[in-house]
N, C-alpha and C. Protein backbone atom coordinates (compact mmCIF):
# COMPACT_ATOMS: atom_id res chain seq x y z
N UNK A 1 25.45 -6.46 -26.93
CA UNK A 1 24.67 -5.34 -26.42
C UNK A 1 24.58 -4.28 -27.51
N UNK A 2 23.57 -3.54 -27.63
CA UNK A 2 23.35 -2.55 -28.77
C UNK A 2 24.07 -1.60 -28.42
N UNK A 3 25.16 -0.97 -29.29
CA UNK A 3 26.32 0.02 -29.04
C UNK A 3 25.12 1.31 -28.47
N UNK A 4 23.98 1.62 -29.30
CA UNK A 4 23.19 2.46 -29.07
C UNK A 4 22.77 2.87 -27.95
N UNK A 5 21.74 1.63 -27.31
CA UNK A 5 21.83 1.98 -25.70
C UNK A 5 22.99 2.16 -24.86
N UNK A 6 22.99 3.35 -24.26
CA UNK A 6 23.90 3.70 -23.18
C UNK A 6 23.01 3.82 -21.88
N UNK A 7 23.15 3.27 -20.55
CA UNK A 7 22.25 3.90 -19.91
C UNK A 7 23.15 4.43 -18.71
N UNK A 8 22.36 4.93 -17.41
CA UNK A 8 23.03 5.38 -16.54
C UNK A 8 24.22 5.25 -16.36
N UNK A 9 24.25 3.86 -15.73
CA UNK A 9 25.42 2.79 -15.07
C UNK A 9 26.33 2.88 -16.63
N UNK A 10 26.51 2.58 -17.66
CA UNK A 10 27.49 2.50 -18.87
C UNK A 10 28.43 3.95 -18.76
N UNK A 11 27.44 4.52 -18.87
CA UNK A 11 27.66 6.07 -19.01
C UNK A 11 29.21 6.48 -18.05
N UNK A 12 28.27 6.16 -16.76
CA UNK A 12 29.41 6.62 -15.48
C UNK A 12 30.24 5.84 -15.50
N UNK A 13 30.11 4.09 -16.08
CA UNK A 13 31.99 3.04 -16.22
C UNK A 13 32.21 3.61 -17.31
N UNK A 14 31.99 4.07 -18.21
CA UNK A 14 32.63 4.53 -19.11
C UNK A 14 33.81 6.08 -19.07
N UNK A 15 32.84 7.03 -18.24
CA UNK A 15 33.26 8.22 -18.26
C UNK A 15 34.49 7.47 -17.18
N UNK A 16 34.41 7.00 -16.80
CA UNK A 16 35.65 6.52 -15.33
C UNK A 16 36.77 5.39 -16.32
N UNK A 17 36.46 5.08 -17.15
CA UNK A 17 37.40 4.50 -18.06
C UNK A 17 37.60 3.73 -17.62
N UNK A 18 36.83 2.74 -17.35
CA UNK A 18 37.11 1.05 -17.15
C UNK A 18 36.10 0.47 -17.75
N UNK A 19 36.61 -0.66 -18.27
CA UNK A 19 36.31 -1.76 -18.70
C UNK A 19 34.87 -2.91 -17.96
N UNK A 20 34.13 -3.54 -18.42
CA UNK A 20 32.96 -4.01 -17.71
C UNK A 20 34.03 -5.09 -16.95
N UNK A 21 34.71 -5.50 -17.40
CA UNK A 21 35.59 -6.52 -16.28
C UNK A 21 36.22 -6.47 -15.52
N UNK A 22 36.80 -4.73 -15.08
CA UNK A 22 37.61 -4.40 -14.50
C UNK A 22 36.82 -4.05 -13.33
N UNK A 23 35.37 -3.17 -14.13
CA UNK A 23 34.91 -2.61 -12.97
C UNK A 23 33.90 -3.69 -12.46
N UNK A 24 33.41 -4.95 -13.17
CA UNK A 24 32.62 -5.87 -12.23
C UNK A 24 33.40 -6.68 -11.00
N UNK A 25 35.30 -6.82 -11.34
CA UNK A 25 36.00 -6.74 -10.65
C UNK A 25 36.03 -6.17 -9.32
N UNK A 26 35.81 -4.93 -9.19
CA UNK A 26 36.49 -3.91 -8.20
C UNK A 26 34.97 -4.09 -7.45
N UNK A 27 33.39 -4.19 -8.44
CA UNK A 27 32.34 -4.39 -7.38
C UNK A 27 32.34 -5.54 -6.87
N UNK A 28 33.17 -6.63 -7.32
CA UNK A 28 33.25 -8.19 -6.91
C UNK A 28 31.38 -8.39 -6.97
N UNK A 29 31.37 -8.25 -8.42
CA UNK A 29 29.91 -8.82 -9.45
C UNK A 29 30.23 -9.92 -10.31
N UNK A 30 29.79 -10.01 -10.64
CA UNK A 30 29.56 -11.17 -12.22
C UNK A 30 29.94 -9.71 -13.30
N UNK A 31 30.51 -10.03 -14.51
CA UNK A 31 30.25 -9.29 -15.96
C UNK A 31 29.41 -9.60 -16.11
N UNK A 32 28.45 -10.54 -16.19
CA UNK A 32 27.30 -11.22 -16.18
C UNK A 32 26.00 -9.51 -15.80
N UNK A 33 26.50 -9.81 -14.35
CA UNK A 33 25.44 -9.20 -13.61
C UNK A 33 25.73 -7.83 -13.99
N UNK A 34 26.35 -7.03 -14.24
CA UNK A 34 27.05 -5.88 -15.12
C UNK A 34 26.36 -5.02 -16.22
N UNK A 35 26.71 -6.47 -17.05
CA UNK A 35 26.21 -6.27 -18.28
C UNK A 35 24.61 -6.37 -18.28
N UNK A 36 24.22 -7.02 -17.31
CA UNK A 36 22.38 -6.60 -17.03
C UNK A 36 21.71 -5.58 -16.67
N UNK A 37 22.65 -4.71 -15.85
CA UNK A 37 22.15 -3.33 -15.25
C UNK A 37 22.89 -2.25 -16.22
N UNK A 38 23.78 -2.23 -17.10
CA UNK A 38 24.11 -1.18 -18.05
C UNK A 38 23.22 -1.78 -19.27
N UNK A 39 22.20 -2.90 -19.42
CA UNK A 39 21.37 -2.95 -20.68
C UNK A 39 20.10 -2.54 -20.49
N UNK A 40 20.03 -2.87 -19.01
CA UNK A 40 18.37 -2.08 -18.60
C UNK A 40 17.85 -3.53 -18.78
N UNK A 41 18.40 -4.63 -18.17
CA UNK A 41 17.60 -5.67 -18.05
C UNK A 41 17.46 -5.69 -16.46
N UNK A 42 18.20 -5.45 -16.01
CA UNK A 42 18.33 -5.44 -14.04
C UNK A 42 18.07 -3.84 -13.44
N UNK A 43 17.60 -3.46 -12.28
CA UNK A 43 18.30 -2.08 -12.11
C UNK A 43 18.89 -2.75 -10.91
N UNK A 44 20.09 -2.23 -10.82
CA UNK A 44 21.43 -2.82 -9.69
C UNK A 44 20.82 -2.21 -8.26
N UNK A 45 20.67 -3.06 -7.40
CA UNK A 45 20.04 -2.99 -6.44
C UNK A 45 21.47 -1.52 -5.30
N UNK A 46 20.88 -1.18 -3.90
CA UNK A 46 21.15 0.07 -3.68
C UNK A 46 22.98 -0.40 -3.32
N UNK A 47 23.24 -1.56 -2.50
CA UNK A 47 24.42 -1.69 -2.25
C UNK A 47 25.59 -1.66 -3.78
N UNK A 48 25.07 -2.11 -4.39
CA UNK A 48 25.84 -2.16 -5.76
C UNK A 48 26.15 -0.63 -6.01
N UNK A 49 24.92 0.26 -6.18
CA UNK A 49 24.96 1.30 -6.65
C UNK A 49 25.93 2.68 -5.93
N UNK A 50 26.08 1.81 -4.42
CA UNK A 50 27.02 2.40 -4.05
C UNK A 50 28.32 2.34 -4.12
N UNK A 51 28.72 0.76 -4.56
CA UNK A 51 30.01 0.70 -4.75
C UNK A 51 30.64 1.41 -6.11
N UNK A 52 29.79 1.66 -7.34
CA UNK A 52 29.39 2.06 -8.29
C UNK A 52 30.09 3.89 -8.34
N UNK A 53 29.52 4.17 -7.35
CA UNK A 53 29.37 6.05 -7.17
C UNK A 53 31.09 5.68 -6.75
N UNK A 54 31.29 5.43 -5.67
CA UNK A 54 32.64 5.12 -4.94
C UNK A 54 33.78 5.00 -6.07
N UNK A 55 33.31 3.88 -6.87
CA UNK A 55 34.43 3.31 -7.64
C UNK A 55 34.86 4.24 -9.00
N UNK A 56 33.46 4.39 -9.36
CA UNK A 56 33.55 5.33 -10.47
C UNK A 56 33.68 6.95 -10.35
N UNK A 57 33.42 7.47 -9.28
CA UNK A 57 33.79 9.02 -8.57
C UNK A 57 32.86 9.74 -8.57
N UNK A 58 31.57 9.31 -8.76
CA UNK A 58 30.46 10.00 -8.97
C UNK A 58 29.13 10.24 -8.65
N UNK A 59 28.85 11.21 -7.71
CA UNK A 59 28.30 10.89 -6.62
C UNK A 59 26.64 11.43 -7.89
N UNK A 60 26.86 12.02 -8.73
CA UNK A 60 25.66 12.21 -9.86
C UNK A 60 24.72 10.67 -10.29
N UNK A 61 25.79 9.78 -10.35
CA UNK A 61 24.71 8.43 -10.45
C UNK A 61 24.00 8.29 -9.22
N UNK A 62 24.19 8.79 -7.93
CA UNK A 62 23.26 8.19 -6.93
C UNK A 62 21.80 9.40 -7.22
N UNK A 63 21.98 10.55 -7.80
CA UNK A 63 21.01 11.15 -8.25
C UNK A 63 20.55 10.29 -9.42
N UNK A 64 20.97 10.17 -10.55
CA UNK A 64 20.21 9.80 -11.66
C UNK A 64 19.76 8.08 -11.32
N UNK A 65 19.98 7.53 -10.61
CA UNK A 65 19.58 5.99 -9.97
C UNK A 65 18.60 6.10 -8.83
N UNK A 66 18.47 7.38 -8.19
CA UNK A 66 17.08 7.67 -7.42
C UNK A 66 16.06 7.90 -8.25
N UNK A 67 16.19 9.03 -9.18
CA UNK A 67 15.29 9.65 -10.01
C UNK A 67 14.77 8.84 -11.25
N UNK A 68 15.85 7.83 -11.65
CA UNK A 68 15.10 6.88 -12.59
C UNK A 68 14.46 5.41 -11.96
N UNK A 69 14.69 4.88 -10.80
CA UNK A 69 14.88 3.38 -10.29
C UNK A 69 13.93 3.24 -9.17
N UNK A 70 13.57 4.97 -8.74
CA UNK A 70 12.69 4.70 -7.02
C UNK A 70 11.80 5.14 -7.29
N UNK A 71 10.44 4.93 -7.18
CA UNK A 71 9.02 6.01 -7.21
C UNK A 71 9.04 7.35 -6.92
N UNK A 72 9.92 7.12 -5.50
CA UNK A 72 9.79 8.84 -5.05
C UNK A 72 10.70 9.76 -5.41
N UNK A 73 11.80 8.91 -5.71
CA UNK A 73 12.70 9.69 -6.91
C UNK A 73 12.09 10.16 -8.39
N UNK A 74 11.35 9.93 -8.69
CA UNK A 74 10.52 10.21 -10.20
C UNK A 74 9.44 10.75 -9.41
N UNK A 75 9.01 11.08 -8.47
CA UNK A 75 7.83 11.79 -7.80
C UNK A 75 8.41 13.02 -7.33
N UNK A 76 9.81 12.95 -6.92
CA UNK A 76 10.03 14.60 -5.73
C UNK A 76 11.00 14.83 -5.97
N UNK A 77 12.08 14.44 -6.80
CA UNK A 77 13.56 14.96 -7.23
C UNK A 77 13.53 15.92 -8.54
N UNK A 78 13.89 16.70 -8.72
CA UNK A 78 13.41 18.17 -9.45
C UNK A 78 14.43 17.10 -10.89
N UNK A 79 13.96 17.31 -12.03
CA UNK A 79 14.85 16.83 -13.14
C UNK A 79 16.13 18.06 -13.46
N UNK A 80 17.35 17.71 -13.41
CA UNK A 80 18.27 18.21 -13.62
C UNK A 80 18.74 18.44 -14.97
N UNK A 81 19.23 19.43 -15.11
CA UNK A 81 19.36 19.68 -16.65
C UNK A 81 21.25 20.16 -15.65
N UNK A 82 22.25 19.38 -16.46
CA UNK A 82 23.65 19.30 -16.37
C UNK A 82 24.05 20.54 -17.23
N UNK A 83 24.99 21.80 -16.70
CA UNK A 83 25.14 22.36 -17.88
C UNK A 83 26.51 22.59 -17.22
N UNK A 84 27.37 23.74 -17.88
CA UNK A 84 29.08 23.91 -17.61
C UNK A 84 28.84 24.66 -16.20
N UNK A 85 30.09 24.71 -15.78
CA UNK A 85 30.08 25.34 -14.13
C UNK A 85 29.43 26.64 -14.21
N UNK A 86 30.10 27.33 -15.44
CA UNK A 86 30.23 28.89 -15.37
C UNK A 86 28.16 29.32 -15.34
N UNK A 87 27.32 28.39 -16.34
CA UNK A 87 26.29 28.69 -16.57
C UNK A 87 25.74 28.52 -15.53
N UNK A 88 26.16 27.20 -14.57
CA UNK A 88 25.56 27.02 -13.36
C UNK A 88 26.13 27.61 -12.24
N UNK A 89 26.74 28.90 -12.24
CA UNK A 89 27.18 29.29 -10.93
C UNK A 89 25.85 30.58 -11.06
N UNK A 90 25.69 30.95 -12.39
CA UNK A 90 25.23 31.88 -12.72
C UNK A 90 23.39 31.79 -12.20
N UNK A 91 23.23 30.45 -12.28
CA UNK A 91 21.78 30.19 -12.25
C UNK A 91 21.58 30.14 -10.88
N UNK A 92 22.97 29.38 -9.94
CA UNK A 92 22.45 29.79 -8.42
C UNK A 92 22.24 31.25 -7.98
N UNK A 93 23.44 31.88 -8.83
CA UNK A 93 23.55 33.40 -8.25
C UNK A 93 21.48 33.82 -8.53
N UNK A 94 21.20 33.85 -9.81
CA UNK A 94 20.06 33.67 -10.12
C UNK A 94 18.79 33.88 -9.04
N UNK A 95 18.62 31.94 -9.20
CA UNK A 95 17.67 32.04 -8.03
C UNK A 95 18.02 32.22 -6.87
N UNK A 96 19.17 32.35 -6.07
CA UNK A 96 19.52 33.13 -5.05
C UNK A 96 18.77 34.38 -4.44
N UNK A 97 18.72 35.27 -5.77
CA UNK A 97 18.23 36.99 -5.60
C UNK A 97 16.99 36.55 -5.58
N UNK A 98 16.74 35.91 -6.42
CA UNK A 98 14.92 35.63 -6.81
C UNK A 98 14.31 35.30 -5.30
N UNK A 99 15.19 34.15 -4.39
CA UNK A 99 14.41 33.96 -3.10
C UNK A 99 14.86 35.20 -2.35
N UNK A 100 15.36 36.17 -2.25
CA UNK A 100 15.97 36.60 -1.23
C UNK A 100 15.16 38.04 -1.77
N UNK A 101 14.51 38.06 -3.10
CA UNK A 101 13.51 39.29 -2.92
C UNK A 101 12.22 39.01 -2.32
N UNK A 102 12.05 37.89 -2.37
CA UNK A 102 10.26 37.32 -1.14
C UNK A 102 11.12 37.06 0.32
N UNK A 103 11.95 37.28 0.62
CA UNK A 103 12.62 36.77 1.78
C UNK A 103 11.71 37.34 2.81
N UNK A 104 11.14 38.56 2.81
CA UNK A 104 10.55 39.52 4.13
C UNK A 104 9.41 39.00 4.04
N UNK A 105 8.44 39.01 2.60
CA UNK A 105 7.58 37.79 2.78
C UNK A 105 7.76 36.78 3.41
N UNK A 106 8.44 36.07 3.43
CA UNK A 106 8.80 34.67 4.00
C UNK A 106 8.81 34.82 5.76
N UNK A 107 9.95 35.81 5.83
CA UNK A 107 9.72 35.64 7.50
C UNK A 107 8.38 35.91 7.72
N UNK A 108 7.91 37.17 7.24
CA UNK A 108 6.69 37.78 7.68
C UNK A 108 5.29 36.33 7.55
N UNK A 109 5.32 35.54 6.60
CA UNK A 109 4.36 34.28 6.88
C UNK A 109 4.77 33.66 8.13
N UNK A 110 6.14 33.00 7.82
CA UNK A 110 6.40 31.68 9.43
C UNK A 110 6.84 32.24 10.42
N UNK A 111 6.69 34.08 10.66
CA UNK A 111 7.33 34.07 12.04
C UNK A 111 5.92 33.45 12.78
N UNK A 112 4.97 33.05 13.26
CA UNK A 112 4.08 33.19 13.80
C UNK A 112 3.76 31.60 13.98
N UNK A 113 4.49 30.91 12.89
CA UNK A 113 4.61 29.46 13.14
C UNK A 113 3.67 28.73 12.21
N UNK A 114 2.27 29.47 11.67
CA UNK A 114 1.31 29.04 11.03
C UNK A 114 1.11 29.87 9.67
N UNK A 115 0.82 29.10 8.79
CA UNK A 115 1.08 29.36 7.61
C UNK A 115 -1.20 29.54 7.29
N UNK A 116 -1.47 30.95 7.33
CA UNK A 116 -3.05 31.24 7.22
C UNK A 116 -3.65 30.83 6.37
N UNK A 117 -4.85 30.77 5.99
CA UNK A 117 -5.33 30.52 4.59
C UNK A 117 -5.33 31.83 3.89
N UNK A 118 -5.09 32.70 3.89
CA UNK A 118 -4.95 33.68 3.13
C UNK A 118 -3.72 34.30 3.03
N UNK A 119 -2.43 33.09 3.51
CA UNK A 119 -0.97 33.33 3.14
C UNK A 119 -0.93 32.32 2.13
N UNK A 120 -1.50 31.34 2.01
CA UNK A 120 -1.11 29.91 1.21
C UNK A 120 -0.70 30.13 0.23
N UNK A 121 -1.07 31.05 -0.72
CA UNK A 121 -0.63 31.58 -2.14
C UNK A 121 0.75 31.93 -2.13
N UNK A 122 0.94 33.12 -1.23
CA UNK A 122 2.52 33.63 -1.34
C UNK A 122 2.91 32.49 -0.97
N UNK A 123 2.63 31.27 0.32
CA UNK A 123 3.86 30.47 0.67
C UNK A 123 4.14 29.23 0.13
N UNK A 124 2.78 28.97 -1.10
CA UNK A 124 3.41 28.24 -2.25
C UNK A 124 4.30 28.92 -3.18
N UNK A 125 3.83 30.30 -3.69
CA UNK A 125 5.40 30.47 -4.25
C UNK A 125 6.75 31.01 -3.32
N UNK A 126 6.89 31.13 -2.60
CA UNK A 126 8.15 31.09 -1.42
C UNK A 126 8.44 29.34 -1.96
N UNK A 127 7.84 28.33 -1.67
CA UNK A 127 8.27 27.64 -1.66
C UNK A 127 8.37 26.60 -3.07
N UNK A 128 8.02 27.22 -3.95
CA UNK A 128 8.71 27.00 -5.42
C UNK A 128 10.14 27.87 -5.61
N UNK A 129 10.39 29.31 -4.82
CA UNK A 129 11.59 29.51 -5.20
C UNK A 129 12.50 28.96 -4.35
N UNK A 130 12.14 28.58 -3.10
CA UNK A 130 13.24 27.09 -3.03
C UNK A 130 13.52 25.93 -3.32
N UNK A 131 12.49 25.25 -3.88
CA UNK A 131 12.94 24.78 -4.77
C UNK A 131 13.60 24.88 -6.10
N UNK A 132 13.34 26.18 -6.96
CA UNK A 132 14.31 26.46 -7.40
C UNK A 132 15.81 26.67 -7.39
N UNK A 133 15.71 27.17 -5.91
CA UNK A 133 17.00 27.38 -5.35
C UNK A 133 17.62 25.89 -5.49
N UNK A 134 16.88 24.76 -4.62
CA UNK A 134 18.09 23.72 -4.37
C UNK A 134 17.97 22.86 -5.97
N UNK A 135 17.52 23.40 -6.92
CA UNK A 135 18.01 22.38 -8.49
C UNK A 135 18.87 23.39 -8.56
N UNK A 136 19.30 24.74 -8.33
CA UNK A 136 20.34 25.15 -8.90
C UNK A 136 21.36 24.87 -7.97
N UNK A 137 21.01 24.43 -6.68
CA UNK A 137 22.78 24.07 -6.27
C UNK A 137 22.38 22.74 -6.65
N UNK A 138 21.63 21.51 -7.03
CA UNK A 138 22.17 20.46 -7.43
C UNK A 138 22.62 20.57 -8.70
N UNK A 139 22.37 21.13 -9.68
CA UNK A 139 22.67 21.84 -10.96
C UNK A 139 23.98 22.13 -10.58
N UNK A 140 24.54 23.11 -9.68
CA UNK A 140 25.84 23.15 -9.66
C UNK A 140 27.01 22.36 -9.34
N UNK A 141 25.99 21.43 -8.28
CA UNK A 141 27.09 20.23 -7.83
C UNK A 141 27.84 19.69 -8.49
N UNK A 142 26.50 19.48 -9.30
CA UNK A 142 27.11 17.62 -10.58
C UNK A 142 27.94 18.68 -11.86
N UNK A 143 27.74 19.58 -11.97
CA UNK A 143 28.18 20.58 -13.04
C UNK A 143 29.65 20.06 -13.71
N UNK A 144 30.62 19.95 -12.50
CA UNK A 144 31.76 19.33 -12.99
C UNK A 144 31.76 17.90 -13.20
N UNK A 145 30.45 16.80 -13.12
CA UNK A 145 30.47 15.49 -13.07
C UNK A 145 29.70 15.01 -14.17
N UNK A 146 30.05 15.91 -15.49
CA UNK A 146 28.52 16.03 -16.58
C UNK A 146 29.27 14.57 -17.19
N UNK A 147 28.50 13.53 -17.22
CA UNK A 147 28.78 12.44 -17.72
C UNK A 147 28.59 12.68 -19.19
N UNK A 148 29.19 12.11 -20.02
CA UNK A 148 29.44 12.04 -21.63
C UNK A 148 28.40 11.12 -22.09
């Protein structure tokens, strides 16, 4: 295998410090079948990928195995940029304030249940700063799970 490529799956048996035999072991796989989904010849289908998160402690591969492996994961999962806790507590605090200064906007669109055509503007951006909001708590989640 080319020392070079690392991909998802390598990354996370690696950061967990086992061995491809130990851990095709513990998924009761082939090394075989292993060594196909850490070269990017297979992508390890969803039951694998769970034993995977389980075994290896890391619930960040079931993000980066949606977002690289499923359509709608590369269509609707915000790309995560991993940084240290401290930067990412800072970025929730962040967009936190950011939604919570349109907040009166916000009620003031959906108390009424219907979103007007001449609210649509504000309640697309209302609803870009929640999405901002939830990459910075997934940003914070994985924060301590920054794979090497």
């Amino acid at each position: 295998m080319d020392k070079e490529y690392r991909n998802i799956y390598q990354i996370a048996r690696e950061s967990a410090g086992l061995t491809q035999e130990k851990a095709s072991e513990l998924m009761d796989i082939s090394v075989d079948s292993l060594r196909a989904y850490e070269s990017g010849r297979r992508i390890p289908p969803d039951h694998i990928v769970i034993k995977m998160i389980e075994i290896y402690n890391t619930q960040y591969l079931a993000y980066q195995h949606l977002k690289t492996s499923a359509e709608v994961g590369q269509k609707y999962l915000p790309k995560i940029e991993i940084t240290d806790l401290s930067t990412s507590v800072l970025k929730v605090q962040t967009e936190i304030k950011d939604f919570v200064n349109c907040e009166d906007l916000f009620v003031k669109i959906c108390s009424d249940g219907k979103v007007s055509d001449n609210e649509a503007c504000n309640f697309k951006k209302i609803c870009k700063e929640l999405d901002d909001v939830l990459k910075a708590i997934y940003t914070f989640k994985f924060s301590k799970q920054k794979l090497k």
